[in-house]
C-alpha atoms as a PDB file:
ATOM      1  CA  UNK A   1       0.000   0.000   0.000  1.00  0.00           C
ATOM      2  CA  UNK A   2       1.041   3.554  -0.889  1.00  0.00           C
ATOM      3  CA  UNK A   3       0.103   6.688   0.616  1.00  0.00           C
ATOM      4  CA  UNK A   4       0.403   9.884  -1.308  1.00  0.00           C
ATOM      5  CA  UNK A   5      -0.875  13.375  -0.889  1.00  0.00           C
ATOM      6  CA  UNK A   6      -0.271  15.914  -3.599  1.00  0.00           C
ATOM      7  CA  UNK A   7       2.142  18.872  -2.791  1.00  0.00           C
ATOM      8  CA  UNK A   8      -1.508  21.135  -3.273  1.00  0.00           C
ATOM      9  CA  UNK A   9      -3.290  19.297  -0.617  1.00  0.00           C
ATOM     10  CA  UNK A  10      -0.546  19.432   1.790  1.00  0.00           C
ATOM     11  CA  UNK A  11      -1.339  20.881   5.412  1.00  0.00           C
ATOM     12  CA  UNK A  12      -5.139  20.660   4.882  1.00  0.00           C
ATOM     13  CA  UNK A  13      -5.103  17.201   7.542  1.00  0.00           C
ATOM     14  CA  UNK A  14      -5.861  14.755   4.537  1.00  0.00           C
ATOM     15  CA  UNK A  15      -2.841  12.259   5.909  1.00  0.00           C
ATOM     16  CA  UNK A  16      -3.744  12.344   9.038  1.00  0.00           C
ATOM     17  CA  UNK A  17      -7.926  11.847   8.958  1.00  0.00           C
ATOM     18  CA  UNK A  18      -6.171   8.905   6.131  1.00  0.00           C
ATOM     19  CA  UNK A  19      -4.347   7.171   9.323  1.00  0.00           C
ATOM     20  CA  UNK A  20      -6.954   7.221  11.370  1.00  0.00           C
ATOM     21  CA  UNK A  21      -9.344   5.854   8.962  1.00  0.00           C
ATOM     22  CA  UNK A  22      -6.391   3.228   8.159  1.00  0.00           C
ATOM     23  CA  UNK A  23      -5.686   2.617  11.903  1.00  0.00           C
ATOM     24  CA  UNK A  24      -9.356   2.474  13.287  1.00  0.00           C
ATOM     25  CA  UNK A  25     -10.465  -0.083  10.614  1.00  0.00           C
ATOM     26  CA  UNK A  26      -7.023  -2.421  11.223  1.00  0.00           C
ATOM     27  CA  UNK A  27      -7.856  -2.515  14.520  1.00  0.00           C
ATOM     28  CA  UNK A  28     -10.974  -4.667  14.020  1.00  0.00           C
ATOM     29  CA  UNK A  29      -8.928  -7.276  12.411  1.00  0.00           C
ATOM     30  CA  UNK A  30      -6.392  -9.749  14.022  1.00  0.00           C
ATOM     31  CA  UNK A  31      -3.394  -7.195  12.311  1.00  0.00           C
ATOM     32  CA  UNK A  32      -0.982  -7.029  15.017  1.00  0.00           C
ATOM     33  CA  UNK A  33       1.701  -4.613  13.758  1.00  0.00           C
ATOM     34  CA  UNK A  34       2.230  -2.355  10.764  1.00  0.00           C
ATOM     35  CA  UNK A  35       5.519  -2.105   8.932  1.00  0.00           C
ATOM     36  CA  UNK A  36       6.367   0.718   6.650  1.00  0.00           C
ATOM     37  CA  UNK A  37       9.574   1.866   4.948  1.00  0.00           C
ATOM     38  CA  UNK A  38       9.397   6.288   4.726  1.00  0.00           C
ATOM     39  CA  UNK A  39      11.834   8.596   2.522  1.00  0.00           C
ATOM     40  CA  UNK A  40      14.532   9.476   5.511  1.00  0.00           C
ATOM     41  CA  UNK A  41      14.495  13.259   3.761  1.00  0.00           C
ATOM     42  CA  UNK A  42      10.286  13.310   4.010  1.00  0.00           C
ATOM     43  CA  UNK A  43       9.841  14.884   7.376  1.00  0.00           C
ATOM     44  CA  UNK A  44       6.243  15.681   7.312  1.00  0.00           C
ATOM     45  CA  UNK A  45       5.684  11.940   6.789  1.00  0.00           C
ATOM     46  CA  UNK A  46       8.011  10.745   9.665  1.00  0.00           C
ATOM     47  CA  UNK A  47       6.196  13.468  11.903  1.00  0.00           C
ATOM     48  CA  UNK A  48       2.739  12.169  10.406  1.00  0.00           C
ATOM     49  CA  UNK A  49       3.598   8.561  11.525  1.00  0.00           C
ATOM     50  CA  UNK A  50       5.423   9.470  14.761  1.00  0.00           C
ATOM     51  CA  UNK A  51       2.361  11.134  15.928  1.00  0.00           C
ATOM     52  CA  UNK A  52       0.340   8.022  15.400  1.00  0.00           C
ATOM     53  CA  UNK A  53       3.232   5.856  17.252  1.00  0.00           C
ATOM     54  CA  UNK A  54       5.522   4.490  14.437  1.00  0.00           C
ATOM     55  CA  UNK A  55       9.430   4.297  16.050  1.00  0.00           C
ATOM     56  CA  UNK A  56      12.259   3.730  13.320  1.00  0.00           C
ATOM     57  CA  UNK A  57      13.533   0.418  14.003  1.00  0.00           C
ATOM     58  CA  UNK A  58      16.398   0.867  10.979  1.00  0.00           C
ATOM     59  CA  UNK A  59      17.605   2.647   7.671  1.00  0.00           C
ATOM     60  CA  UNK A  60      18.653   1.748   4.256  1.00  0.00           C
ATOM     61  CA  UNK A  61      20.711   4.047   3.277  1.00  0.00           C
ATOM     62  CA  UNK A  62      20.881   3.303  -0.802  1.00  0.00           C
ATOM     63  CA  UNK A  63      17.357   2.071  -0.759  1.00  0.00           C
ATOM     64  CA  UNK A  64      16.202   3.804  -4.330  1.00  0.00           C
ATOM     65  CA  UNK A  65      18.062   5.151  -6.890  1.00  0.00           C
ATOM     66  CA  UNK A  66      16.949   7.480  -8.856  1.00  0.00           C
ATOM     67  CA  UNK A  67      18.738   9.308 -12.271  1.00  0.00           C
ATOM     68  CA  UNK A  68      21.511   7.801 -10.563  1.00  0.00           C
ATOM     69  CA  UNK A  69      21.325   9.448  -7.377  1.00  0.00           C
ATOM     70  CA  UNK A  70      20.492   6.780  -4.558  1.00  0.00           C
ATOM     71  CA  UNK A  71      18.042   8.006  -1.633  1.00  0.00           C
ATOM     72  CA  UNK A  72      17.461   6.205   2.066  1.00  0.00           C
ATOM     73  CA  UNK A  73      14.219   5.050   3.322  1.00  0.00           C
ATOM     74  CA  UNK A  74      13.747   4.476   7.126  1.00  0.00           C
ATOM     75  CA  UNK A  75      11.679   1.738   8.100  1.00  0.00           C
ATOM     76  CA  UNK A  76       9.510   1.826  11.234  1.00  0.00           C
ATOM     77  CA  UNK A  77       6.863  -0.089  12.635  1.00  0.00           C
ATOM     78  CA  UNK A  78       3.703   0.410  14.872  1.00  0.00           C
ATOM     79  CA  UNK A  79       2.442  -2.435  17.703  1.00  0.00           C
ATOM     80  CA  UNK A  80      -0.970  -2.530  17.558  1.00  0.00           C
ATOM     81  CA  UNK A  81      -1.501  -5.548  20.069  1.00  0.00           C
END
C-alpha cells in the first residue's frame, strides 16, 4: 500500500484523517503490527507517523536510486496488540 498526498493538498489534515481511517479499521482485524519503509528526507511523513506511534527500528541508506542518485528510506513499525 502507498500513501500519497499531492504537494496542493498538503497541510489541509488529509494524511492524518487517512491514518486514522487506516488505523481504526485495522484494529478490528487480528493485524498485530504495521511495517512501513518512509523517505529518511520526508519529514512531514516521519512526523505524520510518529504522531500516530511508528518508532524507526532501521535505515537503508541506498534504498532507491533514482537518475543515478540513490536516496534512504527508514523503516519503522507500529504495535498494535
Amino acid at each position: 500500500m502507498r500513501m500519497y498526498v499531492s504537494h496542493e493538498q498538503n497541510g489541509k489534515g488529509i494524511a492524518t484523517k487517512l491514518m486514522q481511517v487506516i488505523k481504526r479499521n485495522i484494529c478490528i482485524h487480528t493485524i498485530e503490527q504495521i511495517h512501513l519503509w518512509l523517505n529518511s528526507a520526508n519529514r512531514r511523513s516521519k512526523n505524520l507517523y510518529e504522531k500516530f506511534g511508528f518508532q524507526t527500528c532501521g535505515t537503508d541508506e541506498r534504498a532507491i536510486r533514482w537518475d543515478n542518485i540513490f536516496f534512504s528510506e527508514d523503516f519503522v513499525s507500529l504495535q498494535l496488540r
